[in-house]
N, C-alpha and C. Protein backbone atom coordinates (compact mmCIF):
# COMPACT_ATOMS: atom_id res chain seq x y z
N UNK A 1 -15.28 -6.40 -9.72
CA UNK A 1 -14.64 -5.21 -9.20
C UNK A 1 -13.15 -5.30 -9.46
N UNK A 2 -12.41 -4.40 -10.11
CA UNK A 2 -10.81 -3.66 -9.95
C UNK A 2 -10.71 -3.69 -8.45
N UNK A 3 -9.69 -4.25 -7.77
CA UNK A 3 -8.81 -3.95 -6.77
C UNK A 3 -7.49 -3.40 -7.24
N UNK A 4 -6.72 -2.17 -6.89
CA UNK A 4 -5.01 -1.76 -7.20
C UNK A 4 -4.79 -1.27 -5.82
N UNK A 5 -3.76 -2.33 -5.04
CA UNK A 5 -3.64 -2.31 -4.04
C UNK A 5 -1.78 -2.78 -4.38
N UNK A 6 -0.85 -1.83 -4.08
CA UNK A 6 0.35 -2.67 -4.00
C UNK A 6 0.85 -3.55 -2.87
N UNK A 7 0.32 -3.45 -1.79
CA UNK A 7 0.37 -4.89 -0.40
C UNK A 7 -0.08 -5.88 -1.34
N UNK A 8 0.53 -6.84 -1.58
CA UNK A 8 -0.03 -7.98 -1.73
C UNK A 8 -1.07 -8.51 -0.61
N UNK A 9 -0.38 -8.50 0.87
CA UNK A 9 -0.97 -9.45 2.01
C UNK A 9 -2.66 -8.84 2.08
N UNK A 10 -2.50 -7.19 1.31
CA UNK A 10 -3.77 -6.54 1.67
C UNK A 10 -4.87 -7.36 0.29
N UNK A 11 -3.92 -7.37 -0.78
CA UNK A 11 -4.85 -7.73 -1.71
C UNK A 11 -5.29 -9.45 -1.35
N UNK A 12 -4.86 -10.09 -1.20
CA UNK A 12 -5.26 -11.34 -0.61
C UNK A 12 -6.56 -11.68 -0.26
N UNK A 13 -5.88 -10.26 1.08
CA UNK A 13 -6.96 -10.46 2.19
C UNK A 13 -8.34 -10.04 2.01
N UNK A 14 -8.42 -9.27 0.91
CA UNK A 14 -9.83 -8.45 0.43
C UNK A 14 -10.35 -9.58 -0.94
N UNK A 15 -9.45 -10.25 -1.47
CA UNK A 15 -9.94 -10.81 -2.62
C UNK A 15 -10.70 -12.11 -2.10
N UNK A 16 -10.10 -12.67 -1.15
CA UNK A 16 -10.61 -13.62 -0.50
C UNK A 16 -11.65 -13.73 0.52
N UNK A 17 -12.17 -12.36 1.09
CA UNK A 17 -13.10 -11.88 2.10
C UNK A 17 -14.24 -11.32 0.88
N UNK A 18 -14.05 -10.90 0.21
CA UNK A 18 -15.19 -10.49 -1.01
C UNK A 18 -15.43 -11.91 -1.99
N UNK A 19 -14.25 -13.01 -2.07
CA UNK A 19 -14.99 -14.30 -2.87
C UNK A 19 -15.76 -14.53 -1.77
N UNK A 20 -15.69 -15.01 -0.56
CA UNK A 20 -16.53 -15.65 0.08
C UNK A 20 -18.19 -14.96 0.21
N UNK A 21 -18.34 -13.56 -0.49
CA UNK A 21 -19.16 -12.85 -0.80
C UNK A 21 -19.78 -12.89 -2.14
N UNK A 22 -19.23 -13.62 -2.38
CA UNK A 22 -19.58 -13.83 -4.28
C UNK A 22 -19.04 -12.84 -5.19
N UNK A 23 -18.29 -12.14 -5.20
CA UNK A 23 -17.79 -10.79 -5.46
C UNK A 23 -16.41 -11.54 -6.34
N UNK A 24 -15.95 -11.00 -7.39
CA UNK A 24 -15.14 -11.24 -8.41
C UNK A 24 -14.13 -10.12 -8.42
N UNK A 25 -13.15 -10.41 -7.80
CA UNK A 25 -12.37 -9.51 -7.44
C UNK A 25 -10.67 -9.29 -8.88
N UNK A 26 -10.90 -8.29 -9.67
CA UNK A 26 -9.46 -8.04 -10.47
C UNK A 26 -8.22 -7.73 -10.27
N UNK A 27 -7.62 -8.39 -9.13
CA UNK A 27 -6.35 -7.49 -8.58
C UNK A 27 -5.53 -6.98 -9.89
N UNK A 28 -4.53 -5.81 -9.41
CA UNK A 28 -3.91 -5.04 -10.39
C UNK A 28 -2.93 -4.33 -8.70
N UNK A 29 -1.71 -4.82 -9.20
CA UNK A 29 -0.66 -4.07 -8.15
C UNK A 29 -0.42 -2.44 -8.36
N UNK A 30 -0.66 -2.10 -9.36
CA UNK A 30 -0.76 -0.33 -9.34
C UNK A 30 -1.16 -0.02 -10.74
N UNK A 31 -1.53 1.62 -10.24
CA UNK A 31 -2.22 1.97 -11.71
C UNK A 31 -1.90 2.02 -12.59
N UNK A 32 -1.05 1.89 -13.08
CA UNK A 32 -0.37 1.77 -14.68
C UNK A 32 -1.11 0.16 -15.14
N UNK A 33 -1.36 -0.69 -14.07
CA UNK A 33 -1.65 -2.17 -14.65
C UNK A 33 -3.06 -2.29 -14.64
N UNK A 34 -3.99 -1.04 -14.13
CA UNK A 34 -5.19 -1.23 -13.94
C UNK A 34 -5.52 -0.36 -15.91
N UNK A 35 -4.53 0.70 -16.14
CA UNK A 35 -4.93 1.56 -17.18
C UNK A 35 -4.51 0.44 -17.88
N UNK A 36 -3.46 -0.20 -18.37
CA UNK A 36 -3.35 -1.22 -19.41
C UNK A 36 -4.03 -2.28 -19.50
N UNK A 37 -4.83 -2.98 -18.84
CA UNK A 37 -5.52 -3.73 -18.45
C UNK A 37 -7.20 -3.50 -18.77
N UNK A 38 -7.62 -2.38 -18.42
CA UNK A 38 -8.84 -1.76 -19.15
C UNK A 38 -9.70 -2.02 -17.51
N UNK A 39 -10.71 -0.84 -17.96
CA UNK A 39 -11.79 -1.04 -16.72
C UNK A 39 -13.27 -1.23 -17.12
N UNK A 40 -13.07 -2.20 -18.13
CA UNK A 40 -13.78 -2.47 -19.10
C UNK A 40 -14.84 -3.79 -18.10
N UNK A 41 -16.03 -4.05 -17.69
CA UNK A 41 -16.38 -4.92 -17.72
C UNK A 41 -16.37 -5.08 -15.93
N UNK A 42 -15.95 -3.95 -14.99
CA UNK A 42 -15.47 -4.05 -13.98
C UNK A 42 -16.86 -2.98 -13.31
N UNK A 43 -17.84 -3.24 -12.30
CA UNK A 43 -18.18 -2.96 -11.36
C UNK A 43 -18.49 -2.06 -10.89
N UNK A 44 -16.93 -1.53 -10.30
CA UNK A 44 -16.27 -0.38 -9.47
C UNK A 44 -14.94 -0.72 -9.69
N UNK A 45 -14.27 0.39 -8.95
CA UNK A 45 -12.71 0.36 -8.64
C UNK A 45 -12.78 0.88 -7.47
N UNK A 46 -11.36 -0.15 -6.42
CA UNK A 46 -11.19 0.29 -5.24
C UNK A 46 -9.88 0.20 -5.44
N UNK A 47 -9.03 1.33 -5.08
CA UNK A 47 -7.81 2.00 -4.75
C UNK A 47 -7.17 2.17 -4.29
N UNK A 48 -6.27 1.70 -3.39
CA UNK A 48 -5.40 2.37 -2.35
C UNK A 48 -4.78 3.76 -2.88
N UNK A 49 -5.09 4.76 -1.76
CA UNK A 49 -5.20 6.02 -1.63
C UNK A 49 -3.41 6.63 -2.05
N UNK A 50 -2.46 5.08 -1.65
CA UNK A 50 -0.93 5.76 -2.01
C UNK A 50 -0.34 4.33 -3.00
N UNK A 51 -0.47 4.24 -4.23
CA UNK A 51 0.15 3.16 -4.88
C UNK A 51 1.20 3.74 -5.35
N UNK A 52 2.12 2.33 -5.63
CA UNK A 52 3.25 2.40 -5.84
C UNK A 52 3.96 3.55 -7.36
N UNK A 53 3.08 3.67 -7.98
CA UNK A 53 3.17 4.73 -9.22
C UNK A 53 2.64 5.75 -9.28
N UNK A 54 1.27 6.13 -8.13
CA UNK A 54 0.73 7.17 -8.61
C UNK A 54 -0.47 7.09 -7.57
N UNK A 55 -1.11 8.09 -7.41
CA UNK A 55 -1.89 8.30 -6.41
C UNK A 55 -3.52 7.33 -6.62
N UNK A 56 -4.44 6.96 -5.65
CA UNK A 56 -5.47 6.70 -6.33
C UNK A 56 -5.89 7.72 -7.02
N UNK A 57 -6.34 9.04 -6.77
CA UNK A 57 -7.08 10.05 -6.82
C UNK A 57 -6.34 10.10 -8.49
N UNK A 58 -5.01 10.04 -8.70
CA UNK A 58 -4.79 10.42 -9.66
C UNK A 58 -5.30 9.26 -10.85
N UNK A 59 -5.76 8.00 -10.52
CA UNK A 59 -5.51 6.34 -11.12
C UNK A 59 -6.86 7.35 -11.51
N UNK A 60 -7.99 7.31 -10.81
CA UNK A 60 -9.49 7.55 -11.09
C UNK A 60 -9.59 8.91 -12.00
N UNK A 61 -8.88 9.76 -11.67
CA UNK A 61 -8.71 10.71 -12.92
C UNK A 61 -8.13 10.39 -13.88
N UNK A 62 -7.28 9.66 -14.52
CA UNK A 62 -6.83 9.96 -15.76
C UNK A 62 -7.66 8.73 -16.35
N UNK A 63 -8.57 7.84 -15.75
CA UNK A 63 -9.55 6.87 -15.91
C UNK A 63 -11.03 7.95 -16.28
N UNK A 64 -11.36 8.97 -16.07
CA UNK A 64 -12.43 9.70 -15.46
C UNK A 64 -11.75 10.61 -17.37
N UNK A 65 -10.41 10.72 -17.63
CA UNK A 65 -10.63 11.34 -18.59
C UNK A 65 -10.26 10.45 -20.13
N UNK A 66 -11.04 9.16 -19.33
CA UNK A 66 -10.76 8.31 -20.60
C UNK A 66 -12.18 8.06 -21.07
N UNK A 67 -12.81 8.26 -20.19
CA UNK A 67 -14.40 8.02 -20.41
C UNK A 67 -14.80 7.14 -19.23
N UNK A 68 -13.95 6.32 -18.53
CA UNK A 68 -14.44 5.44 -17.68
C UNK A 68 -15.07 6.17 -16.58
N UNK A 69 -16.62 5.83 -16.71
CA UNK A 69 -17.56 6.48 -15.13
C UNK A 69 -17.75 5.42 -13.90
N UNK A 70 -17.19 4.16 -14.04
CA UNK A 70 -17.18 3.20 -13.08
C UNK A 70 -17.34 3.83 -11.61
N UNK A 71 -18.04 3.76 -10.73
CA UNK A 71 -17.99 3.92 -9.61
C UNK A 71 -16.41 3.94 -8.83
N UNK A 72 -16.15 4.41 -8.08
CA UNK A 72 -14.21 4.41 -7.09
C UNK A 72 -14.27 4.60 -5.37
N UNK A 73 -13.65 3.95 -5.35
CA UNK A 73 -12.98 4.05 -3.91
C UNK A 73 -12.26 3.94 -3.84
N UNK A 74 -11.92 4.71 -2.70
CA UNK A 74 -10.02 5.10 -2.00
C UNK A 74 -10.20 4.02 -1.13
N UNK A 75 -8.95 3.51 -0.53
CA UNK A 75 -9.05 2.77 0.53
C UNK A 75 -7.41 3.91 1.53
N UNK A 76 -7.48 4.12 2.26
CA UNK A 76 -6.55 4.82 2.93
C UNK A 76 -6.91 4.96 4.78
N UNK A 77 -5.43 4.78 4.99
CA UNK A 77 -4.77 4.81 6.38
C UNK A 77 -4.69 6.61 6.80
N UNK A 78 -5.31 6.81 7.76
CA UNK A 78 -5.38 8.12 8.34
C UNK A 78 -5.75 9.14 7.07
N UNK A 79 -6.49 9.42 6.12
CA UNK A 79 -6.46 10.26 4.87
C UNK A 79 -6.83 11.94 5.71
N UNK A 80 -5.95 12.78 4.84
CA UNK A 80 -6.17 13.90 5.62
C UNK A 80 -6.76 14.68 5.17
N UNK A 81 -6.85 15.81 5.14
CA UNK A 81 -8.22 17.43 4.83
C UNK A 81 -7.92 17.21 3.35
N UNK A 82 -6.60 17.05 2.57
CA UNK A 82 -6.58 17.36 1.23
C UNK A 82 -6.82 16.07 0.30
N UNK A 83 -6.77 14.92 0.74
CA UNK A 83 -7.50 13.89 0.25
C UNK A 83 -8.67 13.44 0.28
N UNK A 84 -9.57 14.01 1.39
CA UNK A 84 -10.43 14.05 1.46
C UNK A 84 -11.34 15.11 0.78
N UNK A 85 -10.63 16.30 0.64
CA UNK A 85 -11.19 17.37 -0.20
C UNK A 85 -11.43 16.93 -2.16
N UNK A 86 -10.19 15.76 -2.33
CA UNK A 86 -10.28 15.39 -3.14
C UNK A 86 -11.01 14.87 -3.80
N UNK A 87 -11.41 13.85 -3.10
CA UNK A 87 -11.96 12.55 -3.10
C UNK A 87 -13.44 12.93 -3.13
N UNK A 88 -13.88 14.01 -2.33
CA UNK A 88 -15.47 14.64 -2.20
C UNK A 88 -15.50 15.37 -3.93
N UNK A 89 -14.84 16.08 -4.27
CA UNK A 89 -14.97 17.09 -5.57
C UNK A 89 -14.49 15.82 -6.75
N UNK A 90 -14.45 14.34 -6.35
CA UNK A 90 -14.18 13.79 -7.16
C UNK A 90 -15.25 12.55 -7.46
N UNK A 91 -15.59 13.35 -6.29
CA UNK A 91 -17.35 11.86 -6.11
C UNK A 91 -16.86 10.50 -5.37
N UNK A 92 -15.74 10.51 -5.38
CA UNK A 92 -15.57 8.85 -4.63
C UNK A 92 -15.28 9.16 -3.23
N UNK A 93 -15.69 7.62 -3.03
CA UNK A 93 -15.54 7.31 -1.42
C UNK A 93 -14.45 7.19 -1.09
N UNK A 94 -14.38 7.25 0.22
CA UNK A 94 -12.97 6.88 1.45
C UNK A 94 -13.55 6.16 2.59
N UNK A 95 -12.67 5.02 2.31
CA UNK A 95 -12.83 3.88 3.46
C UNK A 95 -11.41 3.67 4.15
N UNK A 96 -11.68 3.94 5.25
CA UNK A 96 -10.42 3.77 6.40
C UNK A 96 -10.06 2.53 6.67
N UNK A 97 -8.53 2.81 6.49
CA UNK A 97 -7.57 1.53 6.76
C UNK A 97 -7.50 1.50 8.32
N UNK A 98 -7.04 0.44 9.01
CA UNK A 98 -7.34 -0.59 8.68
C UNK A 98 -8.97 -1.36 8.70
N UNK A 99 -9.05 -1.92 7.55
CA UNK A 99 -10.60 -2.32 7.48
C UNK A 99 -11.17 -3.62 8.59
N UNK A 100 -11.32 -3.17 9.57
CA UNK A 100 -11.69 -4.20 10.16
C UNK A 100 -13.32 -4.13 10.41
N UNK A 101 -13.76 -3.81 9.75
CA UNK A 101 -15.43 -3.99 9.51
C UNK A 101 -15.74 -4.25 8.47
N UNK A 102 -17.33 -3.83 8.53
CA UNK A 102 -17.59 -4.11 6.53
C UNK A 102 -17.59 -2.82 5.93
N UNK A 103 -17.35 -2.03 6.61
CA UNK A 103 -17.34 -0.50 5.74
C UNK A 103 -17.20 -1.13 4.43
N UNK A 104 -15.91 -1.34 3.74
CA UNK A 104 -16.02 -1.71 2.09
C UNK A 104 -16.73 -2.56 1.66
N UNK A 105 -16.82 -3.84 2.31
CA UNK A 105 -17.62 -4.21 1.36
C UNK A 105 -19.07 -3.59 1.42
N UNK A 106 -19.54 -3.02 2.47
CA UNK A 106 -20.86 -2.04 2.50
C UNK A 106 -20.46 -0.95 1.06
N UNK A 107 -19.54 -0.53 1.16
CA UNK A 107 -19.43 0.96 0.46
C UNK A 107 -19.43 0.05 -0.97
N UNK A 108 -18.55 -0.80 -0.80
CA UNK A 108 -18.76 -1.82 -2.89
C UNK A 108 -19.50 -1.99 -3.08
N UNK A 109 -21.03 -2.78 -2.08
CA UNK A 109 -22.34 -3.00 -2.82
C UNK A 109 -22.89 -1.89 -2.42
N UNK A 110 -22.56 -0.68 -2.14
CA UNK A 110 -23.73 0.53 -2.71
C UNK A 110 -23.02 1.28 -3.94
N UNK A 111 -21.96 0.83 -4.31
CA UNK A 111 -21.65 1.54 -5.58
C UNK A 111 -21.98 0.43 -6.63
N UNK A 112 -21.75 -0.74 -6.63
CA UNK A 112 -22.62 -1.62 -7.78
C UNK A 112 -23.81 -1.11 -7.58
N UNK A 113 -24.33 -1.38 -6.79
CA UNK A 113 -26.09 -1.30 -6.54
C UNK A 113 -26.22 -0.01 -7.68
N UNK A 114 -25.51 1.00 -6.98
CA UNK A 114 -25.69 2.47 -7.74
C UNK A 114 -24.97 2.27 -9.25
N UNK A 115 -23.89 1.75 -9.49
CA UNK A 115 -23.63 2.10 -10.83
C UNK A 115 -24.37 1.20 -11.84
């Protein structure tokens, strides 16, 4: 799986809670490093909903018009009517910050499972 999360402390904390899951986690600090980098060979992609260059919604679209159909998730803190409107007409999920359950990793193995 792609992680683009610009928190470091967040990416850590998910790369290291998904190894102990067996899960192979790609960090990428924002989308410009996930598009140069390729989403080649990756899973899914999970997103934070506000990175430092560019929106998720926007990372998964200009990915979506490269050909990449990889499964996506947002990860976002309070997301409101228009990100969420997004995110539905865009097919991907939204998992609420702060993650203190398994929501994601639930929502990551039903999008492997599915993709």
């Amino acid at each position: 799986m792609a992680l683009v999360e610009g928190d470091p402390a967040v990416t850590h904390a998910i790369s290291f809670a998904f190894g102990l899951e067996g899960l192979q986690v790609r960090p990428h600090a924002a989308g410009a490093d996930l598009l140069a980098d390729g989403a080649a060979g990756v899973g899914c992609i999970v997103a934070n909903a506000q990175l430092p260059d560019m929106s998720g919604l926007e990372l998964l679209g200009r990915l979506r018009a490269e050909g990449v159909r990889t499964p996506g998730i947002l990860i976002a803190t309070h997301p409101g009517p228009a990100l969420r409107q997004g995110a539905r007409a865009a097919g991907v999920a939204i998992v609420e910050m702060p993650l203190l359950n398994d929501a994601l990793l639930d929502t990551v193995r039903s999008a492997l499972e599915a993709g």
